[in-house]
Protein backbone atom coordinates (compact mmCIF):
# COMPACT_ATOMS: atom_id res chain seq x y z
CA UNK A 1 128.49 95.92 74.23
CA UNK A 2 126.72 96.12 77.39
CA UNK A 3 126.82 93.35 80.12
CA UNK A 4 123.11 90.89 79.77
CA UNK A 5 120.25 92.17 81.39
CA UNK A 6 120.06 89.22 83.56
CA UNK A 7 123.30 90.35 85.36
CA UNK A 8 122.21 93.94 85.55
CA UNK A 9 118.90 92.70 86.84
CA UNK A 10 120.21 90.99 89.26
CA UNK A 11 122.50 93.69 90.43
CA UNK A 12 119.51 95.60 90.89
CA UNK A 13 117.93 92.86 92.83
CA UNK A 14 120.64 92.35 95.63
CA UNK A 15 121.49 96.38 95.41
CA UNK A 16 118.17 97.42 96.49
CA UNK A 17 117.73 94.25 98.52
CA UNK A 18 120.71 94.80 100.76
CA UNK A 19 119.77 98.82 101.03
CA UNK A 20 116.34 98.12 102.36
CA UNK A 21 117.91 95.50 104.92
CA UNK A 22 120.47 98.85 105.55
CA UNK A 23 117.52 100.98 106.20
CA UNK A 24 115.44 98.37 108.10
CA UNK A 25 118.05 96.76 109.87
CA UNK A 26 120.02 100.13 111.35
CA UNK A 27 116.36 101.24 112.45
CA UNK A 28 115.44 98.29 114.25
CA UNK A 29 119.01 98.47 115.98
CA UNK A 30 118.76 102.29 116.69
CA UNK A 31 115.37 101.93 118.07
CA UNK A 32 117.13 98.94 120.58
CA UNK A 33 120.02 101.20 121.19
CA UNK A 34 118.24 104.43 121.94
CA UNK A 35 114.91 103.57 123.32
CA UNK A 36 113.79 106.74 124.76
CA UNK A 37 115.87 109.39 121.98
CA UNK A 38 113.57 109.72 118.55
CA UNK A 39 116.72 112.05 117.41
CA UNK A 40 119.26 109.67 118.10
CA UNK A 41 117.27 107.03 116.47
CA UNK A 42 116.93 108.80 113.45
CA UNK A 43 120.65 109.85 113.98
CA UNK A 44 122.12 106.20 113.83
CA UNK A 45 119.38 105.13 111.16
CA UNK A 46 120.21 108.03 108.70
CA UNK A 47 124.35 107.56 109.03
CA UNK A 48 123.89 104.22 108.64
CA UNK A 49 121.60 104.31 105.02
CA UNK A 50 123.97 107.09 103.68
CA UNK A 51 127.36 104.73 103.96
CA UNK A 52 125.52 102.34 103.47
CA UNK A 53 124.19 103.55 100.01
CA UNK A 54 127.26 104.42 98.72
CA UNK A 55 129.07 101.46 99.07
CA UNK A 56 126.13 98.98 97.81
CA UNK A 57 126.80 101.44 94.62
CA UNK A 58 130.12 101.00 94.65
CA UNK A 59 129.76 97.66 94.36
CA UNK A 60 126.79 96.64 91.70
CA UNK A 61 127.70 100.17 90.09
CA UNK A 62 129.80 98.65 87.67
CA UNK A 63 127.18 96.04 86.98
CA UNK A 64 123.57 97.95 86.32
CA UNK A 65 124.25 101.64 87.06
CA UNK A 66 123.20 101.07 90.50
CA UNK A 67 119.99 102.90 89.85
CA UNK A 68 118.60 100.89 92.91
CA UNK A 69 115.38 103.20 92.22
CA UNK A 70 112.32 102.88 90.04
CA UNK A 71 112.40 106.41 89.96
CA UNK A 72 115.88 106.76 88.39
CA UNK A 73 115.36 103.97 85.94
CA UNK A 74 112.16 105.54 85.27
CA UNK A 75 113.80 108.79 84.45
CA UNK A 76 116.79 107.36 82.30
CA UNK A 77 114.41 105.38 80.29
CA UNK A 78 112.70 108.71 79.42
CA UNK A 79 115.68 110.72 79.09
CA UNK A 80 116.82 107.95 76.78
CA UNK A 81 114.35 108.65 74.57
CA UNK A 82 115.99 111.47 73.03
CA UNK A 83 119.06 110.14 72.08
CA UNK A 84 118.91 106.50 71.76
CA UNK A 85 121.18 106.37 75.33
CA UNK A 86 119.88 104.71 78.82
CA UNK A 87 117.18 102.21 79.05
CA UNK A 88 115.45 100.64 76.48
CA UNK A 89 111.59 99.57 77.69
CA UNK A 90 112.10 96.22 78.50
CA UNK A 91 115.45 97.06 80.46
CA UNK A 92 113.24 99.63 82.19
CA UNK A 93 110.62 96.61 82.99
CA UNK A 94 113.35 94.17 84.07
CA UNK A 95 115.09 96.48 86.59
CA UNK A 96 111.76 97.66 88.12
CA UNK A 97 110.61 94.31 88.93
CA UNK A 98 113.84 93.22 90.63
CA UNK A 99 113.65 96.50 92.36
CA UNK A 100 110.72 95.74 93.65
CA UNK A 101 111.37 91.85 94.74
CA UNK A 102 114.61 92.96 96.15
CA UNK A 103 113.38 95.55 98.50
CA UNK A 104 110.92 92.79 99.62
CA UNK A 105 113.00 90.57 100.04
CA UNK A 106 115.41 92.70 102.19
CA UNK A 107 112.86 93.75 104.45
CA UNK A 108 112.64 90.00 105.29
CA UNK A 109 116.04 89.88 105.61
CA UNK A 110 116.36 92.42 107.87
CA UNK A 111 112.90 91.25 110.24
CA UNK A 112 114.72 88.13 110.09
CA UNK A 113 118.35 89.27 111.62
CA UNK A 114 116.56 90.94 114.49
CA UNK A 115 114.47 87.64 115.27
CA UNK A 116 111.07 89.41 113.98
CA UNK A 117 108.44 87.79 112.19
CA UNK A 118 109.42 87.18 108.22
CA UNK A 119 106.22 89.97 107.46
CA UNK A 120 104.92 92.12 109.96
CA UNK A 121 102.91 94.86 108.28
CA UNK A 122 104.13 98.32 109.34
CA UNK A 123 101.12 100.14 111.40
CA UNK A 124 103.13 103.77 111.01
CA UNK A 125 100.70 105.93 109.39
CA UNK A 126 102.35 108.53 107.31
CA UNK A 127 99.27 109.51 104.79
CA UNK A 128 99.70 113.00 105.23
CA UNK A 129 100.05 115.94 102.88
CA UNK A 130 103.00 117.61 104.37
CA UNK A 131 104.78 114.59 104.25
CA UNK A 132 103.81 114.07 100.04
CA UNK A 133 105.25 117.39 99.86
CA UNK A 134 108.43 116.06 101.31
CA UNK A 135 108.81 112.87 99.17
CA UNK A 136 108.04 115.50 96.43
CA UNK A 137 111.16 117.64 97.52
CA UNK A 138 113.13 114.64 98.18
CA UNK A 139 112.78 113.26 95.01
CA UNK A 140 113.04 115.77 92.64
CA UNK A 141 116.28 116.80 94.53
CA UNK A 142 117.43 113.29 93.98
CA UNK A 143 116.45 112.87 89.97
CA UNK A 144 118.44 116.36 89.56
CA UNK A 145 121.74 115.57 91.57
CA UNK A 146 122.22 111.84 89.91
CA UNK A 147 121.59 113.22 86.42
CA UNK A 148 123.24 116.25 86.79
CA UNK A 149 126.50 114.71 87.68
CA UNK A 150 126.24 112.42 84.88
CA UNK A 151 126.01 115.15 82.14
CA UNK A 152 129.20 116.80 83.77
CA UNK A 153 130.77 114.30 83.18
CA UNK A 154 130.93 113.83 87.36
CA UNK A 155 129.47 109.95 87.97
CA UNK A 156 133.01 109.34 89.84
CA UNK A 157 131.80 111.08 92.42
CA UNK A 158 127.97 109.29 92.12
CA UNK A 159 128.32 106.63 94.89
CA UNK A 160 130.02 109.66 97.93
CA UNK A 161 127.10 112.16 96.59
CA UNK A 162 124.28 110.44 96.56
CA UNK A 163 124.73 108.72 100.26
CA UNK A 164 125.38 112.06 101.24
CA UNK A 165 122.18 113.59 99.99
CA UNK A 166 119.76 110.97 101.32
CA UNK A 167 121.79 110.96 104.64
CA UNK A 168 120.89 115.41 104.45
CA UNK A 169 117.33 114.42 103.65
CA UNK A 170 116.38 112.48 106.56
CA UNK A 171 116.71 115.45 107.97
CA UNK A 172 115.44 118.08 106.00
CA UNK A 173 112.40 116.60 104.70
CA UNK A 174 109.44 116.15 106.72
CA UNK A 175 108.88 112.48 105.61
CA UNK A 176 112.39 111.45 105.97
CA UNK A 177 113.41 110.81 102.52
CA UNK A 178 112.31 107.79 101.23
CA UNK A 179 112.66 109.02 98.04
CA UNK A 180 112.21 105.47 96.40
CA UNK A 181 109.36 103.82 95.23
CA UNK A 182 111.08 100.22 95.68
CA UNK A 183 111.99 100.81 99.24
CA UNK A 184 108.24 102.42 99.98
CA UNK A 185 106.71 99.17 99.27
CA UNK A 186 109.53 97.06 101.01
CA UNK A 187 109.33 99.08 104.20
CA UNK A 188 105.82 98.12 104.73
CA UNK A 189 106.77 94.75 105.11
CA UNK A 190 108.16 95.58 108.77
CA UNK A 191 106.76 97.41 111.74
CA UNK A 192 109.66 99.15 112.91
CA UNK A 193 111.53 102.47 113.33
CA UNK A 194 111.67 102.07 109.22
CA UNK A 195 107.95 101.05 108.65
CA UNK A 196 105.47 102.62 106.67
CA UNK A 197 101.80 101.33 106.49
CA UNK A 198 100.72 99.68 103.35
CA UNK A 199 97.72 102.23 103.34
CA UNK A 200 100.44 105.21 103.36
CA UNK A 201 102.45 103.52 100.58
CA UNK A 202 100.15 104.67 97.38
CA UNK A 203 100.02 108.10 98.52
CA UNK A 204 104.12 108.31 99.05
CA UNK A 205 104.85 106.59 95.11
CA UNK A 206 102.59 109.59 93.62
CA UNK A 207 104.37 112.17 95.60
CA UNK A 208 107.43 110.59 94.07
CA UNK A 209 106.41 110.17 90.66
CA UNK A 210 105.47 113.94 90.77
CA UNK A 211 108.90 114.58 91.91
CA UNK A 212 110.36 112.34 89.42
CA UNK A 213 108.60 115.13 86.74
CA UNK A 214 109.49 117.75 88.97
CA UNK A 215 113.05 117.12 88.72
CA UNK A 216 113.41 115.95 85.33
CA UNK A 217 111.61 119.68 84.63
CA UNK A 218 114.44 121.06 86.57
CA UNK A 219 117.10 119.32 84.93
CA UNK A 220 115.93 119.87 81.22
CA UNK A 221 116.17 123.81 82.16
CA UNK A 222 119.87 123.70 83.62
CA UNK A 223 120.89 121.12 81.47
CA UNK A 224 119.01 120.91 77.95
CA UNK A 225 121.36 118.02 76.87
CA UNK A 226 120.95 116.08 80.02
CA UNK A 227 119.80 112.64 77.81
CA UNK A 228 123.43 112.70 76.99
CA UNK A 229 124.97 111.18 80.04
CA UNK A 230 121.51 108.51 80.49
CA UNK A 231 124.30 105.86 79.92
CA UNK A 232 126.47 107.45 83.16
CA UNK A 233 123.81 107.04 85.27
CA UNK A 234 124.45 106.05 88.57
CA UNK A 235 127.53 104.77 87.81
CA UNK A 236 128.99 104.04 83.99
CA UNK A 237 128.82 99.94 83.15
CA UNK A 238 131.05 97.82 82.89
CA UNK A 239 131.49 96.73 78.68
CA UNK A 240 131.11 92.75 78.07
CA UNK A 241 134.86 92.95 76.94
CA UNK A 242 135.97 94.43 80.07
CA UNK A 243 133.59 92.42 82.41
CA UNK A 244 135.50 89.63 84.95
């Protein structure tokens, strides 16, 4: 039996709260740090989410799955489907919401540590095509690799694979991999290195919900039984009976 959706919820709550206040946080100190080096910025801020992403799913792994991502939960919900594995509906509504308030909430967090205003709407544009093409690209890769490893058996290796992508797609993608539609909204809450503007935030979820079908498409071609390992994903629970 699987652990109560209020614990998993709230796993999901303080796992994507503490990443955003990783991804906020380590900007607002690069940008301190390296005033006058945009690279080195984006160095710092980039190392910084990838470690810390994969110990945040080391830790509420066991817990929820550490999806920490609408777009994953979205996508194990539907792979689910199939087989009667993953996320039933209201699981799926549960750990969007606390997604959601969690990456809020660790925006403020993070504004807060660095003696900023609680909300300070982000005035970094980034409504541009070529960067929808990159959340596109960034998420689809995403949605393959953490549903891939789970139907090979692979979610071991989940937490060290995953940092390490999103840490590679700051730097490959043109929009710098935000790959998360959680984390979009919570990063307009701060005008930072990190910030997005809330008018740039609609335009980056549909990019990712296309890559969220892109990917899935992807994954149903090199892996036909993919819905298999929905209940692997990020990281295999924790049963009741085994639960401390």
């Amino acid at each position: 039996m699987g652990l109560p959706l209020w614990r998993r919820a709230t796993a999901e709550f303080v796992g994507t709260g503490l990443l955003v206040t990783v991804v906020v946080g380590s900007g607002i100190m690069a940008a301190r740090l390296s005033p006058d080096d945009v690279g080195l910025q984006l160095l710092e801020n980039s190392t910084a989410t990838a470690l810390g992403l994969a110990a945040l799913i080391l830790v509420v792994g066991p817990v929820s799955g550490a999806h920490l991502n609408p777009v994953i939960s979205l996508a194990d919900w539907w792979l689910g489907r199939r087989s009667a594995t993953g996320l039933t509906t209201g699981d799926l509504a549960a750990y969007v919401s606390a997604q959601v308030v969690g990456a809020i909430g660790g925006c403020v967090l993070a504004n807060l540590m660095f003696e900023l205003s609680p909300v300070d709407w982000s005035g970094t544009g980034r409504g541009r095509s070529h960067l929808w093409i990159g959340e596109l690209v960034a998420t689809a890769g995403l949605v393959l690799l953490v549903f891939a490893l789970a139907r090979a058996g692979r979610a071991s290796v989940a937490p060290a694979a995953v940092g390490a992508y999103i840490g590679a797609a700051y730097w490959f993608t043109s929009s710098t991999s935000f790959a998360n539609p959680a984390v979009t909204v919570g990063r307009a809450f701060t005008d930072t290195f990190a910030g997005i503007a809330p008018g740039s935030v609609p335009g980056f979820v549909v990019a990712q919900l296309v890559g969220l079908v892109v990917g899935l498409g992807v994954l149903v071609v090199l892996y036909p039984r993919a819905a298999v390992g929905a209940e692997e994903v990020v990281v295999p629970q924790l049963s009741e009976g085994r639960s401390g």
